[in-house]
Protein backbone atom coordinates (compact mmCIF):
# COMPACT_ATOMS: atom_id res chain seq x y z
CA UNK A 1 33.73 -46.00 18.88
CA UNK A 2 32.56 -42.45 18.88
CA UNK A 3 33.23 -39.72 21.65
CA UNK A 4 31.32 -36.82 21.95
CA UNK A 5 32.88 -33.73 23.66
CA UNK A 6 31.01 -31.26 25.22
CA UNK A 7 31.82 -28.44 23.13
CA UNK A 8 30.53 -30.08 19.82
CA UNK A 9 27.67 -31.69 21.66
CA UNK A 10 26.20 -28.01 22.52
CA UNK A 11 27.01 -26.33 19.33
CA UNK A 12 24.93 -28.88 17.43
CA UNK A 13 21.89 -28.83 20.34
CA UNK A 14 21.82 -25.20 19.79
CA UNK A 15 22.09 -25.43 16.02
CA UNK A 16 19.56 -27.85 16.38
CA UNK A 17 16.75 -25.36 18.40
CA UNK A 18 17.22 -22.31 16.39
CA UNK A 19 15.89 -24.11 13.64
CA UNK A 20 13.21 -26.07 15.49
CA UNK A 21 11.95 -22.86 17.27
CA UNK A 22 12.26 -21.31 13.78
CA UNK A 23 9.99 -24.06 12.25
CA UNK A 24 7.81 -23.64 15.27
CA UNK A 25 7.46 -19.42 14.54
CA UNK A 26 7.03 -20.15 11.10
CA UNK A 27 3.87 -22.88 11.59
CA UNK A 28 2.03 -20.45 14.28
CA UNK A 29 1.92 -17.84 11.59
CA UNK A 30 0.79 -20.18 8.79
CA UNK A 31 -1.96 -20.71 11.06
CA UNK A 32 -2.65 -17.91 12.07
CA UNK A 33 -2.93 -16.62 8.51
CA UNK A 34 -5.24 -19.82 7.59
CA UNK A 35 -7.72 -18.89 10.82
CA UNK A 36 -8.02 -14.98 9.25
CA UNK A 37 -8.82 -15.88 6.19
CA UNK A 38 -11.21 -19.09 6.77
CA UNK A 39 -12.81 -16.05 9.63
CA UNK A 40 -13.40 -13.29 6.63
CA UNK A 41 -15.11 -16.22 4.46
CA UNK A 42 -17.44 -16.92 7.37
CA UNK A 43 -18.10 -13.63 7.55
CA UNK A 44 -18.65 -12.84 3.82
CA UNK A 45 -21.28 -16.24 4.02
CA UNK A 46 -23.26 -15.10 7.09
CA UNK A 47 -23.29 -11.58 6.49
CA UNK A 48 -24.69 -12.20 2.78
CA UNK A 49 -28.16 -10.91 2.07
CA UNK A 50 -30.56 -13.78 3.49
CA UNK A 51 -33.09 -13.54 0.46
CA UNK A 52 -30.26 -14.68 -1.97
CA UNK A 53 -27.75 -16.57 -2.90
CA UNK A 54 -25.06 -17.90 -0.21
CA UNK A 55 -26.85 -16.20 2.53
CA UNK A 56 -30.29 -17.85 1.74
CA UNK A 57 -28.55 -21.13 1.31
CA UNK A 58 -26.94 -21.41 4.59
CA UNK A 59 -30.01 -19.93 6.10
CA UNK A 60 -32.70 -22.50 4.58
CA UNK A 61 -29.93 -25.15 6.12
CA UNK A 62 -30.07 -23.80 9.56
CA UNK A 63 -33.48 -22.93 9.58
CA UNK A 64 -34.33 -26.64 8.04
CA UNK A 65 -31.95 -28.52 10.95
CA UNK A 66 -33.32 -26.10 13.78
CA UNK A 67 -37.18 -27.16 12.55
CA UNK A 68 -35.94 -31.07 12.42
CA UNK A 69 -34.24 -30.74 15.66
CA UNK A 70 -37.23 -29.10 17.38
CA UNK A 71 -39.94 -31.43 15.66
CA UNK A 72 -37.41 -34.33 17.34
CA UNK A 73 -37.81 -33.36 21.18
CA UNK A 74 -41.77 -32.93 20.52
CA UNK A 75 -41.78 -29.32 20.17
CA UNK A 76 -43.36 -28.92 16.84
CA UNK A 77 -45.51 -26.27 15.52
């Protein structure tokens, strides 16, 4: 049979939260570091030069799904 006491009971719940709120610290700024830099490659992509390259790419794709989405609800040219 196993007894707990108090004392050891609180010692390992604290143990045990420093690290989890450690773990928790650690994930926000992974994220937060993942969200910057997937933000300055959006902003590479859509501020590229539209006549070339990655800009002209993602522009013929917008451009081609607004025209298809339009020409769907009857508002063609």
């Amino acid at each position: 049979m196993l007894v707990k006491t108090n004392t050891s009971k609180s010692t390992i719940e604290q143990s045990l939260n420093k690290k989890l709120k450690k773990q928790k610290g650690a994930t926000m700024i992974e994220y937060a570091v993942v969200v910057a830099a997937v933000a300055g490659i959006a902003a590479l992509v859509f501020q590229a030069d539209t006549s070339t390259g990655m800009g002209k790419a993602v522009n013929d794709i917008v451009t081609e799904a607004a025209t298809q989405a339009k020409n769907s609800m009857g508002g063609g040219d």
